[in-house]
Each structure stands twice: as structure tokens, then as C-alpha cells.
C-alpha atoms as a PDB file:
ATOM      1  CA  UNK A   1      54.517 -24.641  25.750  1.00  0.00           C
ATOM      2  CA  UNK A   2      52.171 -27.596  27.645  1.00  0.00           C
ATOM      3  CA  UNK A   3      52.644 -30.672  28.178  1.00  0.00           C
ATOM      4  CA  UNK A   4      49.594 -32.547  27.801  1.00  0.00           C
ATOM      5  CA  UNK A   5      49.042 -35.953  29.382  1.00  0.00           C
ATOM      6  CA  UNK A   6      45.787 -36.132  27.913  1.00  0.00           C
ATOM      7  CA  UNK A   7      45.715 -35.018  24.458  1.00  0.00           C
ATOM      8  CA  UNK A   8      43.232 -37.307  22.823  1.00  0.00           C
ATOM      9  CA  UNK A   9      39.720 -37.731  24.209  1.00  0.00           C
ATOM     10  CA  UNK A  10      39.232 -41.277  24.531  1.00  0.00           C
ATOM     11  CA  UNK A  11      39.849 -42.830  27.771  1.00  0.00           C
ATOM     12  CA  UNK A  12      41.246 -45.637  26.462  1.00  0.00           C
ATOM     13  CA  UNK A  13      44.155 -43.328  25.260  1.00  0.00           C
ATOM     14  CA  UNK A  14      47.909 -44.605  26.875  1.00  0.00           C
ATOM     15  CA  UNK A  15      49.709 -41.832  28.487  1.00  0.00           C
ATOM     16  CA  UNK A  16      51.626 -40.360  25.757  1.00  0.00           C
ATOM     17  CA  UNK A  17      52.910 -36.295  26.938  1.00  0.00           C
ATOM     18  CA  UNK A  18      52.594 -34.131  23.866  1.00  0.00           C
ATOM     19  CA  UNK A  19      53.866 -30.494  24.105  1.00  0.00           C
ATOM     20  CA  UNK A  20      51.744 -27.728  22.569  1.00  0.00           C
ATOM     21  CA  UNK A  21      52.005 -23.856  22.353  1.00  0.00           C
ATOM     22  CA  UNK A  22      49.054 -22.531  24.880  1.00  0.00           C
ATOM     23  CA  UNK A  23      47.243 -20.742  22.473  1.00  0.00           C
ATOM     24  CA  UNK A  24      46.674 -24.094  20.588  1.00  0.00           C
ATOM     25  CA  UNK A  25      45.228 -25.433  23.919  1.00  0.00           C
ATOM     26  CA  UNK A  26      43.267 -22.578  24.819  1.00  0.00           C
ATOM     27  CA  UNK A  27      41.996 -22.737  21.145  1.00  0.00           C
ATOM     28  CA  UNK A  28      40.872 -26.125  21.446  1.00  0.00           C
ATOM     29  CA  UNK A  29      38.895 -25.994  24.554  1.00  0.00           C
ATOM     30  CA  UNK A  30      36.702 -22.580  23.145  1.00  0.00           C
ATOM     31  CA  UNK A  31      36.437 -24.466  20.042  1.00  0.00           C
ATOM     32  CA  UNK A  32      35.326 -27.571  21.942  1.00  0.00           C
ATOM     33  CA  UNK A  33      32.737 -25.689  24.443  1.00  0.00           C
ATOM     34  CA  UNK A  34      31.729 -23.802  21.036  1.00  0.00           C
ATOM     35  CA  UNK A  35      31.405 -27.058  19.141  1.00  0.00           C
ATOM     36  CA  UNK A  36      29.154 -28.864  22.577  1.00  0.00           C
ATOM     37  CA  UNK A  37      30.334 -32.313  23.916  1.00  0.00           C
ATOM     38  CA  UNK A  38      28.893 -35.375  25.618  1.00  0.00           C
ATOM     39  CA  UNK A  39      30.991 -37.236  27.817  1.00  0.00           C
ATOM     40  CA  UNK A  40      30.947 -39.375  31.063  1.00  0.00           C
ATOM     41  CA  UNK A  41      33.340 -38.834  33.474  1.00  0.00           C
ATOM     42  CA  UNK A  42      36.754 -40.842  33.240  1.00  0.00           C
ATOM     43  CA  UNK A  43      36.150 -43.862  36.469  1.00  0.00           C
ATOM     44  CA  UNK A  44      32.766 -43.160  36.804  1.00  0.00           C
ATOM     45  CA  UNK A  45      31.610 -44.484  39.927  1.00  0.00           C
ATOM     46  CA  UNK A  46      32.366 -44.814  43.571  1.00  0.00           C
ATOM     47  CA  UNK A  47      35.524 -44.568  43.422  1.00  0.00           C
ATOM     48  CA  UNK A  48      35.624 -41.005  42.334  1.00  0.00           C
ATOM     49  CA  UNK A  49      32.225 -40.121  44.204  1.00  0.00           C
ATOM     50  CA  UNK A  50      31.181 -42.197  46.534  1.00  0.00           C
ATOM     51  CA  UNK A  51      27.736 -40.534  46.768  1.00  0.00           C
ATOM     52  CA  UNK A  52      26.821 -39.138  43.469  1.00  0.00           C
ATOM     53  CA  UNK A  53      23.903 -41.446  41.514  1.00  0.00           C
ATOM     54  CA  UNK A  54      24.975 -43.026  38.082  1.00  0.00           C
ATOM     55  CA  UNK A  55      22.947 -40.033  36.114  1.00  0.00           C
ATOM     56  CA  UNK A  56      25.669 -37.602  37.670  1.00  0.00           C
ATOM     57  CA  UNK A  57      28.613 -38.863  35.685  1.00  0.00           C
ATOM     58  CA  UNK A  58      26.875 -37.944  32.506  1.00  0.00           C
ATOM     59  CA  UNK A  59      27.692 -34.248  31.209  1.00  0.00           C
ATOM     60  CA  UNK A  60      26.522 -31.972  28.076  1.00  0.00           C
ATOM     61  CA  UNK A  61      28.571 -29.269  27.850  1.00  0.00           C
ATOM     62  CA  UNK A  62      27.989 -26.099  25.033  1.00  0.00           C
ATOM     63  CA  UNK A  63      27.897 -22.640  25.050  1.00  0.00           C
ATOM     64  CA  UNK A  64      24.238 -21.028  24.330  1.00  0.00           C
ATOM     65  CA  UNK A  65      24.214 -19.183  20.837  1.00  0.00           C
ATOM     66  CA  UNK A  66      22.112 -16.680  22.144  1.00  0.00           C
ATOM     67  CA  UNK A  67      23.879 -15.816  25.373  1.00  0.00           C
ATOM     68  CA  UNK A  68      27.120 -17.110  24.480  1.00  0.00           C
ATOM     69  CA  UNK A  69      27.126 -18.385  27.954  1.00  0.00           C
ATOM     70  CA  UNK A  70      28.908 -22.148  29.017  1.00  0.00           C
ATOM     71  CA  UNK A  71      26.455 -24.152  30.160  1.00  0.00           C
ATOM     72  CA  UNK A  72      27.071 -28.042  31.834  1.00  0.00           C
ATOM     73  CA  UNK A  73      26.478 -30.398  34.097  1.00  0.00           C
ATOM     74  CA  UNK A  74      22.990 -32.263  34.755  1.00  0.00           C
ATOM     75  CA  UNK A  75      20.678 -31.716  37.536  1.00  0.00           C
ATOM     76  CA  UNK A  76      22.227 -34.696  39.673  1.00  0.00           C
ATOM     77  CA  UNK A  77      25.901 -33.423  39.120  1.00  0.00           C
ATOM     78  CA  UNK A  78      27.573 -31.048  41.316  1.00  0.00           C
ATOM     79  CA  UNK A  79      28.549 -28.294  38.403  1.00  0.00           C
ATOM     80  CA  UNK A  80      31.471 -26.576  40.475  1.00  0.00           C
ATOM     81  CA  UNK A  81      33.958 -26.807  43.216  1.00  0.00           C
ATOM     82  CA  UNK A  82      31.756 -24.727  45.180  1.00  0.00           C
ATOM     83  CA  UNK A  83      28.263 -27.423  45.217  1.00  0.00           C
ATOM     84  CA  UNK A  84      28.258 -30.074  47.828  1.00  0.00           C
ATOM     85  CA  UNK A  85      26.613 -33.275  47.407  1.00  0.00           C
ATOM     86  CA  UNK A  86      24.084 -34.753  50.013  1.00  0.00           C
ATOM     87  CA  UNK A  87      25.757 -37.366  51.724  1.00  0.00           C
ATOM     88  CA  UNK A  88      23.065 -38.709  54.297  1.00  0.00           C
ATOM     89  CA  UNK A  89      20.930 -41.218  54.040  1.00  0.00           C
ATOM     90  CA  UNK A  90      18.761 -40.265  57.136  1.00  0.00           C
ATOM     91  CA  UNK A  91      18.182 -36.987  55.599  1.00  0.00           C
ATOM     92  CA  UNK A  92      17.257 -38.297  52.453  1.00  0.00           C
ATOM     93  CA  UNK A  93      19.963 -36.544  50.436  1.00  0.00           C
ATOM     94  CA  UNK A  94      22.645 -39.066  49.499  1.00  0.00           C
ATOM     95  CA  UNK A  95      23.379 -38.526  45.731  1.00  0.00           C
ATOM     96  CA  UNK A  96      21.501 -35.581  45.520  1.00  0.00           C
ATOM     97  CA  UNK A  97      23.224 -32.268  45.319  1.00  0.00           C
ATOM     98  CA  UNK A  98      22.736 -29.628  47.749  1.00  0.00           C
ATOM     99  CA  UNK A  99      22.803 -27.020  44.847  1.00  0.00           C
ATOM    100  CA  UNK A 100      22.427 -28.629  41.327  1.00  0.00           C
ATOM    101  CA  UNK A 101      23.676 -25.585  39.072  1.00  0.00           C
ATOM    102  CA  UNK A 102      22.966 -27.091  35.542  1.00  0.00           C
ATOM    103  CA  UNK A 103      23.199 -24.476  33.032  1.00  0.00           C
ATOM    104  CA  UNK A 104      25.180 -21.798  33.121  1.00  0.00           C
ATOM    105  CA  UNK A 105      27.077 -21.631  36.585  1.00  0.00           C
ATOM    106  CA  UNK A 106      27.759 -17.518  37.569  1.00  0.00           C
ATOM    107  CA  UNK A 107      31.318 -18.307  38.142  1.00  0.00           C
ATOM    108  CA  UNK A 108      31.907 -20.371  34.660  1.00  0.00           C
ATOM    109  CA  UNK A 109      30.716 -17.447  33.199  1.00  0.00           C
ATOM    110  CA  UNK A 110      32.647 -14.827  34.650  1.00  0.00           C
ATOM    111  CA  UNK A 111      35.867 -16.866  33.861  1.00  0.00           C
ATOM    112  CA  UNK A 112      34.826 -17.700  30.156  1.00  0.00           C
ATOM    113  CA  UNK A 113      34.041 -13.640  30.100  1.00  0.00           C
ATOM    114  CA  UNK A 114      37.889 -12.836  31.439  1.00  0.00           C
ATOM    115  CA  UNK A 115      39.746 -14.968  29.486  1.00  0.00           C
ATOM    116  CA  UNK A 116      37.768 -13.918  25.763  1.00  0.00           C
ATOM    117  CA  UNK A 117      38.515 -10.299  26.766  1.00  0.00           C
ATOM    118  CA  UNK A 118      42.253 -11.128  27.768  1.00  0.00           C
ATOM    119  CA  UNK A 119      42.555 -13.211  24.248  1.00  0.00           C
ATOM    120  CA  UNK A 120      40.973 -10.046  22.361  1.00  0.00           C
ATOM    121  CA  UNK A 121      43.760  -7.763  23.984  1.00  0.00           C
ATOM    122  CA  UNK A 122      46.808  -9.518  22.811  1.00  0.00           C
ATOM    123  CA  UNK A 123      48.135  -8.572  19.356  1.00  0.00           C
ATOM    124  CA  UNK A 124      49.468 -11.984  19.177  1.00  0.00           C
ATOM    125  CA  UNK A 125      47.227 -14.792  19.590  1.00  0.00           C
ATOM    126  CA  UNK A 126      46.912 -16.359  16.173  1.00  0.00           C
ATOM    127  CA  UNK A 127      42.841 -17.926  16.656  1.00  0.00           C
ATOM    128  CA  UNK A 128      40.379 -15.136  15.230  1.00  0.00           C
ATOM    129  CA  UNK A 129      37.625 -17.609  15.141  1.00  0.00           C
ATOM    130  CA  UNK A 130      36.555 -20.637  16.282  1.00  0.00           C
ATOM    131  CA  UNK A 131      36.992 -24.170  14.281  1.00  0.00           C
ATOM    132  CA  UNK A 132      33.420 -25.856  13.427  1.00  0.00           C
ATOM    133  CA  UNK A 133      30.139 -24.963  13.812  1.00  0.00           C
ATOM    134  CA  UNK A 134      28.036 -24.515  16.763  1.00  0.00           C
ATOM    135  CA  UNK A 135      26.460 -27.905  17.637  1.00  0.00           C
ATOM    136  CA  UNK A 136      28.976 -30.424  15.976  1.00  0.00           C
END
């Protein structure tokens, strides 16, 4: 089981745990990046970033139908734990990422790959396909 402190997506949400087999989790988060989502990030601002712009906070998230690759982010959001962003305002570069990876980041892939061929190996996860359709 997990225990979610999050289980609703509304940021208004109190703090209410809710325990859930992991296959129900993992099921909702493919069905989720399947489905596409807008979202800003929870305390957008400076107190989370202290140089990011206000565009940065806003992400579209999906999965391309014709890759089936994740894609995210926007071009003034740092996609991954591995982007930096520019911090200096002599070198013109505060709030500007040294890297923008919008789209589909090598390393979101690669994970999204693994764990759809681990889930195809085991004889007993119960999700065959995803909720919704693509888009909604």
C-alpha cells in the first residue's frame, strides 16, 4: 500500500492521508500523462524559485500519440533535476534556463520506457489499459 498525502488535485485540498494499493497509483499517473494535464505549480512564485519568470510555473503535460513519448514543461521551465536556471542578472540569464528541455526530456523517456516494460512482465497487475481517452 501508499499513503497518499495528496490524493486529490486541487490545491486547496486539506491534508487528508489515504492508503492505496500501488498499482492503483501507478495506474493513475499513466492514465493521467495518457489523458494530458494543465497545471501550475503548487506556491508558484519566489518562494519555490526565486529566479524562474511567472511563464515557468505553467506546465502541459501528455504523452504524444504517435511516439508515445511524455512530453512537459514550457520553454521557460527547467523540465528535470538535471537543467539549471540562469541566475545572473549581469549575464543576462536570470529566469531563463540554461537548458529548456520542453518536450520530451531523454531521461523521462527512458523511465516511462522501464516501468511499461516492468508492468507488462508481471502476471499480476490488474490495469490492461488505460482509463479515458487521449486528450481529456
Amino acid at each position: 500500500p501508499v499513503v497518499r498525502l495528496f490524493p486529490q488535485d486541487s490545491q486547496d485540498c486539506k491534508v487528508v492521508e489515504k492508503v492505496e494499493p500501488l498499482q492503483d497509483v501507478i495506474h493513475e499517473a499513466l492514465t493521467k500523462h495518457w489523458s494530458g494535464l494543465k497545471f501550475r505549480e503548487w506556491n508558484a512564485g519566489k518562494r519555490i524559485d526565486e529566479h524562474m519568470t511567472d511563464e515557468g510555473f505553467n506546465n502541459e503535460i501528455g504523452t504524444d500519440p504517435n511516439t508515445g513519448f511524455v512530453f512537459g514543461g514550457n520553454i521557460m521551465n527547467c523540465g528535470t533535476w538535471m537543467d539549471k536556471m540562469g541566475s545572473s542578472q549581469a549575464a543576462g540569464n536570470k529566469g531563463i534556463p540554461s537548458t529548456p528541455r520542453d518536450g520530451s526530456a531523454v531521461e523521462i523517456v527512458g523511465l516511462s520506457y522501464s516501468c511499461l516494460v516492468d508492468l507488462s512482465r508481471l502476471a499480476s497487475y490488474p490495469h490492461q489499459a488505460l482509463d479515458g481517452q487521449h486528450g481529456q
